[in-house]
N, C-alpha and C. Protein backbone atom coordinates (compact mmCIF):
# COMPACT_ATOMS: atom_id res chain seq x y z
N UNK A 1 0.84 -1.18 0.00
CA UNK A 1 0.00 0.00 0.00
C UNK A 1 0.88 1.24 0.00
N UNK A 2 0.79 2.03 -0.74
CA UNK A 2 1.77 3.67 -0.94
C UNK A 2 1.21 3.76 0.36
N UNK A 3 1.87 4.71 1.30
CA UNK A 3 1.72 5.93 1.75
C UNK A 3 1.32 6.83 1.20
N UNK A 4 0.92 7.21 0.74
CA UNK A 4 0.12 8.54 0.08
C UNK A 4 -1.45 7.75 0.50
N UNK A 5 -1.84 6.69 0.38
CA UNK A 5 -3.50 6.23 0.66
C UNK A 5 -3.86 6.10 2.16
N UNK A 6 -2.65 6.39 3.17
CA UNK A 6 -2.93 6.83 3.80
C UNK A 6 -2.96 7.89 5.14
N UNK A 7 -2.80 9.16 4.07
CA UNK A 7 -3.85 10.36 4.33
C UNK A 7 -5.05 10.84 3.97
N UNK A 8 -5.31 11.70 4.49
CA UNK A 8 -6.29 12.01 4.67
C UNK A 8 -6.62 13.92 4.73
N UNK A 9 -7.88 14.38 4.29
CA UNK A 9 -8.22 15.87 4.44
C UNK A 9 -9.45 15.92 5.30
N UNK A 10 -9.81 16.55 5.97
CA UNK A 10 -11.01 16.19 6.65
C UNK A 10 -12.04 16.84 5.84
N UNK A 11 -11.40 17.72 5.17
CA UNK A 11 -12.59 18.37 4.02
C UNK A 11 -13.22 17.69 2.60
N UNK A 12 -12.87 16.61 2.70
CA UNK A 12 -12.49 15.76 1.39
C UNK A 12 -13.99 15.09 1.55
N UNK A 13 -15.16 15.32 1.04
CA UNK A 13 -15.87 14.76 1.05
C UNK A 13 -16.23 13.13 0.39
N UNK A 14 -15.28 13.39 -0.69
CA UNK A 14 -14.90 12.22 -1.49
C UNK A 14 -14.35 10.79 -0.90
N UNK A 15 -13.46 11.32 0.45
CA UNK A 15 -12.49 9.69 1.00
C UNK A 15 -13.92 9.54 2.35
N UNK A 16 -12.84 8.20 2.80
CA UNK A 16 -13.47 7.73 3.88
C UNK A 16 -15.24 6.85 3.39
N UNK A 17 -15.14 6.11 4.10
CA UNK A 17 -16.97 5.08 4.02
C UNK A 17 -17.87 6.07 4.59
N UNK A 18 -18.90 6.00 3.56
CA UNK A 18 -20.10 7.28 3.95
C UNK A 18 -21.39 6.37 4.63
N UNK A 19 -22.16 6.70 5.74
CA UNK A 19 -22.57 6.28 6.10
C UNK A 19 -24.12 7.46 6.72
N UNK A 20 -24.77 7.13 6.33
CA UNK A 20 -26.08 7.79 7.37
C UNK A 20 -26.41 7.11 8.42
N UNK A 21 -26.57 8.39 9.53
CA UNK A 21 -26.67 7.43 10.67
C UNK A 21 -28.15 7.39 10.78
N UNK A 22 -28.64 9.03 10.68
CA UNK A 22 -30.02 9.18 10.69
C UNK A 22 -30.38 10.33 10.17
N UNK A 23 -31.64 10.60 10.19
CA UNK A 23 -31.74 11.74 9.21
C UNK A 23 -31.48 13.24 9.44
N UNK A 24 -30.26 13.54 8.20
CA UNK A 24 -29.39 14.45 8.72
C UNK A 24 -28.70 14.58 9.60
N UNK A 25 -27.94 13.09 9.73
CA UNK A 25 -26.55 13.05 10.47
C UNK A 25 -26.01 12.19 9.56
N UNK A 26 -24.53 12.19 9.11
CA UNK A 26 -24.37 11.71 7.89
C UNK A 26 -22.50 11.40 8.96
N UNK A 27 -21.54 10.53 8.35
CA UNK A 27 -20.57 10.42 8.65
C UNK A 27 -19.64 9.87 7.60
N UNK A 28 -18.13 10.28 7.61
CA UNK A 28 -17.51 9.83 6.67
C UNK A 28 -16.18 9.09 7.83
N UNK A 29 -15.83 7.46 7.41
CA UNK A 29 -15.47 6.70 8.65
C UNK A 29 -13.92 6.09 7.56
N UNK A 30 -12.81 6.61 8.85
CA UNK A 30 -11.73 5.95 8.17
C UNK A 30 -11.27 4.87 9.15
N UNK A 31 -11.23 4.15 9.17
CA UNK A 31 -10.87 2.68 10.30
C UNK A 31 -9.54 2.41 9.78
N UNK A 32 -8.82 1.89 11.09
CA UNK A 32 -7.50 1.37 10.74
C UNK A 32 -7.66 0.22 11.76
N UNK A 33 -6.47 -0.51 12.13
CA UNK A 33 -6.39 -1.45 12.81
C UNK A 33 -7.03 -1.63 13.90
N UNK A 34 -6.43 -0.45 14.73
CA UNK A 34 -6.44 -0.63 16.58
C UNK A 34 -7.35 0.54 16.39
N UNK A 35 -7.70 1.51 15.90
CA UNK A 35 -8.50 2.88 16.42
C UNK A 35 -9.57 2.95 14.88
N UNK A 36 -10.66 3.66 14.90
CA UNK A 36 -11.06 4.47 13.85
C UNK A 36 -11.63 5.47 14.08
N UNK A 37 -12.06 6.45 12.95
CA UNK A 37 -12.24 7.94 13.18
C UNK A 37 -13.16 7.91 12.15
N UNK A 38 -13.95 9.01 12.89
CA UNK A 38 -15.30 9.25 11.79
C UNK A 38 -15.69 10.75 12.06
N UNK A 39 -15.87 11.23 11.00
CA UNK A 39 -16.16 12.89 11.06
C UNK A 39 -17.42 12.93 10.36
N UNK A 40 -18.68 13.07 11.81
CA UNK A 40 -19.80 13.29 11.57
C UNK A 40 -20.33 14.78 11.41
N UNK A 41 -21.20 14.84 10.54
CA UNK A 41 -22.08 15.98 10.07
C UNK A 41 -23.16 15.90 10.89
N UNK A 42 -23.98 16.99 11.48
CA UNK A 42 -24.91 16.98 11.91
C UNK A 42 -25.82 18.39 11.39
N UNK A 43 -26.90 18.05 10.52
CA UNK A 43 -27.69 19.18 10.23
C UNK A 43 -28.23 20.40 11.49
N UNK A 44 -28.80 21.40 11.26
CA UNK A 44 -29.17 22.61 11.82
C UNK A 44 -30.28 21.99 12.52
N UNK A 45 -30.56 21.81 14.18
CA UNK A 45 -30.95 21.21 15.16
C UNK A 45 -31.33 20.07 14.93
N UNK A 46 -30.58 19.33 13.97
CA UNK A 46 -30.96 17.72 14.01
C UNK A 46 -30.35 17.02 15.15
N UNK A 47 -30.33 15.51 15.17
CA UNK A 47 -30.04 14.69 15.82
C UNK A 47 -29.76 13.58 15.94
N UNK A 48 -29.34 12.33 16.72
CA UNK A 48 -28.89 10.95 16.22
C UNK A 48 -29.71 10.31 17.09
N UNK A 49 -30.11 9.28 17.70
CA UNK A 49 -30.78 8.70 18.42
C UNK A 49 -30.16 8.05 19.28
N UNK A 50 -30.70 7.51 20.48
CA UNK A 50 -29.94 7.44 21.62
C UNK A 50 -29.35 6.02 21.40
N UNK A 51 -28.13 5.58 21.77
CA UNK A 51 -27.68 4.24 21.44
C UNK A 51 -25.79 3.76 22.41
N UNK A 52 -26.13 2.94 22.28
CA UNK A 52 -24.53 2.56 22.78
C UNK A 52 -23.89 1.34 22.19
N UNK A 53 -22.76 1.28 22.59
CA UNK A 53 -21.97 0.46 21.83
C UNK A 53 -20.77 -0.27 23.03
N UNK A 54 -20.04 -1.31 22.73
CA UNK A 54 -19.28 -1.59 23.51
C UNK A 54 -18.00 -1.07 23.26
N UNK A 55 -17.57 -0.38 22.32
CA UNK A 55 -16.34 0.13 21.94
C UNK A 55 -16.06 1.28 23.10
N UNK A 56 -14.86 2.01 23.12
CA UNK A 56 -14.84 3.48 23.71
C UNK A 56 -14.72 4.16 23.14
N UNK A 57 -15.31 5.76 22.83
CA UNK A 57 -15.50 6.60 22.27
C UNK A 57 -14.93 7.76 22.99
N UNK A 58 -14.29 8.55 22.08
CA UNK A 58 -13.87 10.16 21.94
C UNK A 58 -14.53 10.82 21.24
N UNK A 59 -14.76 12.24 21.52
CA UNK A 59 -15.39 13.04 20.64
C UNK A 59 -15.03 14.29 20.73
N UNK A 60 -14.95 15.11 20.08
CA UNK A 60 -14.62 16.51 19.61
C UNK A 60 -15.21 17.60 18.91
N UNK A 61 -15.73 18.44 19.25
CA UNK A 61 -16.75 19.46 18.26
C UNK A 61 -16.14 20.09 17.44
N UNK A 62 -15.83 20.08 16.16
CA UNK A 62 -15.47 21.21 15.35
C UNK A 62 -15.65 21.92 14.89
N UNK A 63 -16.95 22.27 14.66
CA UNK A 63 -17.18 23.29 14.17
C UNK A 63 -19.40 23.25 14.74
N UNK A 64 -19.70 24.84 14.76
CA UNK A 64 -20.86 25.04 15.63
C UNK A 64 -20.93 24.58 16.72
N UNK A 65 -22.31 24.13 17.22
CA UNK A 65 -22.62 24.08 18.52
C UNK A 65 -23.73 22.62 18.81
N UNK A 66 -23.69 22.43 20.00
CA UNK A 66 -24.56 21.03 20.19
C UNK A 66 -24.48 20.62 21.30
N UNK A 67 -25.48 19.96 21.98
CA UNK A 67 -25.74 19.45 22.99
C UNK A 67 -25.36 18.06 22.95
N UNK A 68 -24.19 17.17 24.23
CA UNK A 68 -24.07 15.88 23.95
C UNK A 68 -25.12 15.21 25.52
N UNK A 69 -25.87 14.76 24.98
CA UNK A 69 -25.94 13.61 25.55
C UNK A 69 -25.87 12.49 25.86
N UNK A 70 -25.19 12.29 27.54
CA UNK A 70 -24.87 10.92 27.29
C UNK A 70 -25.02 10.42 29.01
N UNK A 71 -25.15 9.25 29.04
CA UNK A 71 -24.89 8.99 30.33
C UNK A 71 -26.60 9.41 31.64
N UNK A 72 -27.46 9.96 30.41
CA UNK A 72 -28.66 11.00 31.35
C UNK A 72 -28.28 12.11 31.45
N UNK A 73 -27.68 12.75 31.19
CA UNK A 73 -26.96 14.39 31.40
C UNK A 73 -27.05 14.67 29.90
N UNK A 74 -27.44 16.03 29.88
CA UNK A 74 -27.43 17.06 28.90
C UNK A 74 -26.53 17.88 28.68
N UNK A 75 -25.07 17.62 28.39
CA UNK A 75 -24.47 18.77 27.91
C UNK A 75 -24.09 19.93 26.83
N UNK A 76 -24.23 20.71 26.91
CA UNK A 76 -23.83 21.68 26.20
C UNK A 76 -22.37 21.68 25.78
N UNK A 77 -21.61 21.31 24.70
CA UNK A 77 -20.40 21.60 23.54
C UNK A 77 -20.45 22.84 22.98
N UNK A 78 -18.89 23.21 22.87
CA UNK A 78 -18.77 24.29 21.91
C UNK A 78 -17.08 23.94 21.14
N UNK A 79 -17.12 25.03 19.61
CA UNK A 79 -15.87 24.30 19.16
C UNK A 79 -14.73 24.09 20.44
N UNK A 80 -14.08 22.96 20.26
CA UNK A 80 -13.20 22.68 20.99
C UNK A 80 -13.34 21.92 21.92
N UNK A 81 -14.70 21.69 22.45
CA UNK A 81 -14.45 20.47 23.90
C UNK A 81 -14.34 19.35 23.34
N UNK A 82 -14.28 18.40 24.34
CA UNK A 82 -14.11 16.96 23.69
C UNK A 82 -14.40 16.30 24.83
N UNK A 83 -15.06 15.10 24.76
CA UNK A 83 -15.30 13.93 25.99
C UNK A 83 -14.92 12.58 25.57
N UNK A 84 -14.86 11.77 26.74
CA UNK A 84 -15.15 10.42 26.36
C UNK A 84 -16.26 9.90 27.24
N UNK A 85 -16.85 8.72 25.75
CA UNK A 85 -17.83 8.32 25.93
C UNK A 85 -17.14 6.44 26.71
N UNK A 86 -17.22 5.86 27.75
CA UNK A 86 -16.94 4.69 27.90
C UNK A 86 -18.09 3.45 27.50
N UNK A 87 -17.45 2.56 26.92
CA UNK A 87 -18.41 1.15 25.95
C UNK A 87 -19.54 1.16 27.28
N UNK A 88 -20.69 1.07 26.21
CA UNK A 88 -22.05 0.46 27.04
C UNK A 88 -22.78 2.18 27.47
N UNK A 89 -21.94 2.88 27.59
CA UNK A 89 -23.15 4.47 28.05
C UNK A 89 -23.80 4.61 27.09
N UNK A 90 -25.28 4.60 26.87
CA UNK A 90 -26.24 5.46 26.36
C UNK A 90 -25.96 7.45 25.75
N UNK A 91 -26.14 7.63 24.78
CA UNK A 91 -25.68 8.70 23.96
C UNK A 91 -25.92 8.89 22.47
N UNK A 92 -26.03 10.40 22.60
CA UNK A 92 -26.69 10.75 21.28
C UNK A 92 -25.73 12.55 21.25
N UNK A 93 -26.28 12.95 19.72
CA UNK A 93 -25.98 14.77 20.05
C UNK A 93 -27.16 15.41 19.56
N UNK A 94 -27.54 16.76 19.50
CA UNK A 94 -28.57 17.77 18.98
C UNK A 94 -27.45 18.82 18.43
N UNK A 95 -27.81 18.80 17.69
CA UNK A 95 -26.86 20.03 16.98
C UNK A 95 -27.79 21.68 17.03
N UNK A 96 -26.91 22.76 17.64
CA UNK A 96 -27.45 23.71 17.62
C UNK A 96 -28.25 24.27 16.24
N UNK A 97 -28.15 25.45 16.23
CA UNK A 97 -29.07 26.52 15.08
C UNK A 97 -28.17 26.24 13.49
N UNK A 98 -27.00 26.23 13.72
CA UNK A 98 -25.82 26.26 12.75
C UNK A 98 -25.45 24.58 12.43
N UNK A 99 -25.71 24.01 13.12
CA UNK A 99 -25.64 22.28 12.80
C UNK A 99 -24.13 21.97 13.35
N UNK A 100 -23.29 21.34 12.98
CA UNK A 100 -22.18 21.24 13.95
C UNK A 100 -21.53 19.61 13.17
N UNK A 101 -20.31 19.62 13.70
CA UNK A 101 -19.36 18.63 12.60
C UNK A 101 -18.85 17.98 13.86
N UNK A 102 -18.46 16.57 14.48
CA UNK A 102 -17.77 16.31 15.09
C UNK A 102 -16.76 15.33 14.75
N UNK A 103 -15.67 15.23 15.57
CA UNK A 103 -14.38 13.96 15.33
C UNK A 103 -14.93 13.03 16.53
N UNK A 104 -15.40 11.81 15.75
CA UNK A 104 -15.25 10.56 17.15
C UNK A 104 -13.89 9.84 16.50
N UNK A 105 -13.58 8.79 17.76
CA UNK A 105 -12.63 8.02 17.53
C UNK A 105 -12.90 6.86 18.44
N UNK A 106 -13.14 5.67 17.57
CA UNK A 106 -13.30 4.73 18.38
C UNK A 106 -12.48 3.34 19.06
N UNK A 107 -12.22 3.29 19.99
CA UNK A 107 -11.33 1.41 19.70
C UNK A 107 -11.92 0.86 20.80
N UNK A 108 -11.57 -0.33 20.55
CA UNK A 108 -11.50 -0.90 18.89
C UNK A 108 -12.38 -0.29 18.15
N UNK A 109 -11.46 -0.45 16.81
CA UNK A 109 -12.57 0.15 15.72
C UNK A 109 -14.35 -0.70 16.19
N UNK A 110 -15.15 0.03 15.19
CA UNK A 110 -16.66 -0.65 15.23
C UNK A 110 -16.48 -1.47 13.92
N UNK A 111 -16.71 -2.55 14.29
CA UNK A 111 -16.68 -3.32 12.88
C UNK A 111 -18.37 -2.99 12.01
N UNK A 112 -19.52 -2.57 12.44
CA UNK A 112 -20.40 -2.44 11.71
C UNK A 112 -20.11 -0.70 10.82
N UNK A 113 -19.02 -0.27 11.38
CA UNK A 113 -18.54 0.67 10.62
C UNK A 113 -17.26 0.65 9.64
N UNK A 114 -17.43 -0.63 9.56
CA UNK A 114 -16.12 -0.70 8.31
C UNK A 114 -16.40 -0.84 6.92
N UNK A 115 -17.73 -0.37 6.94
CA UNK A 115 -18.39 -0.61 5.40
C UNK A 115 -19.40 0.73 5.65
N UNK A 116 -19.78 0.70 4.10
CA UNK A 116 -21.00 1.81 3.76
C UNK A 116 -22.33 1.07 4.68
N UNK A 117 -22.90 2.22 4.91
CA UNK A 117 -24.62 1.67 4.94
C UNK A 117 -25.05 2.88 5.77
N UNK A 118 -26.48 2.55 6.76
CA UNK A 118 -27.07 3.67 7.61
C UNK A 118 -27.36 3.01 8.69
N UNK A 119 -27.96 4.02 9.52
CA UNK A 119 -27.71 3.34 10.92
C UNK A 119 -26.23 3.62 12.13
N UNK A 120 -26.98 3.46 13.15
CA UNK A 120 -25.59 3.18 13.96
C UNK A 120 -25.63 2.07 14.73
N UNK A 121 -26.23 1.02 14.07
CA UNK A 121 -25.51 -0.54 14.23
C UNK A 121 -25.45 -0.08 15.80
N UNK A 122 -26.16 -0.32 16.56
CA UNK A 122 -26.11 0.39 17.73
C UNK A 122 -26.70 -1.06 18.80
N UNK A 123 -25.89 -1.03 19.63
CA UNK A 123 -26.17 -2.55 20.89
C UNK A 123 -27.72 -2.49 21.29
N UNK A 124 -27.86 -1.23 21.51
CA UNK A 124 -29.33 -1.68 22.41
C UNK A 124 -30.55 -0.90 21.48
């Protein structure tokens, strides 16, 4: 495999497995071995539905604003925070007025995210 296939732009709408999670949350997912990363879109006060997974999750806001919920708590994000989500918590986001972009990172990767489709293949 060159090196050159693997980088990456985060603006590149073109790379990475496209995936809908739900309507008007959309993600583009690059998986590697031990970790993967997915840079989700979230439309202007849309949302994802509540779900968990056994993996562990990171997350990061990049751009706008959004509420994460997780765990029963409502928080409020702005660019720049970031949490972790630990395997099995319950969690979702609302994206403010402006809609909002985030970086998760998961490991182990999610294997129902190593391919195209919709959904978030979600445990419970």
């Amino acid at each position: 495999m060159s090196q050159a296939q693997e980088f990456h732009h985060i603006d590149d709408e073109g790379q990475g497995l496209a995936r809908e999670l739900a309507p008007g949350v959309t993600t583009r997912i690059f998986p590697g071995e031990h970790a993967m990363l997915s840079v989700v879109t979230i439309a202007p006060n849309g949302a994802g539905t509540m779900h968990s997974h056994p993996e562990e999750q990171w997350g990061m806001l990049l751009e706008g604003s959004a509420v994460r919920i997780q765990g029963g708590e409502e928080i409020s994000v702005k660019k720049g925070d970031f949490w972790r989500t630990p395997g099995g918590i319950e969690h979702t986001m609302r994206a403010g007025p402006e809609g909002c972009r985030v970086l998760d990172i998961f490991a182990p990767p999610r294997e129902a995210y190593r391919r195209e489709g919709k959904g978030f293949a979600s445990a419970t």
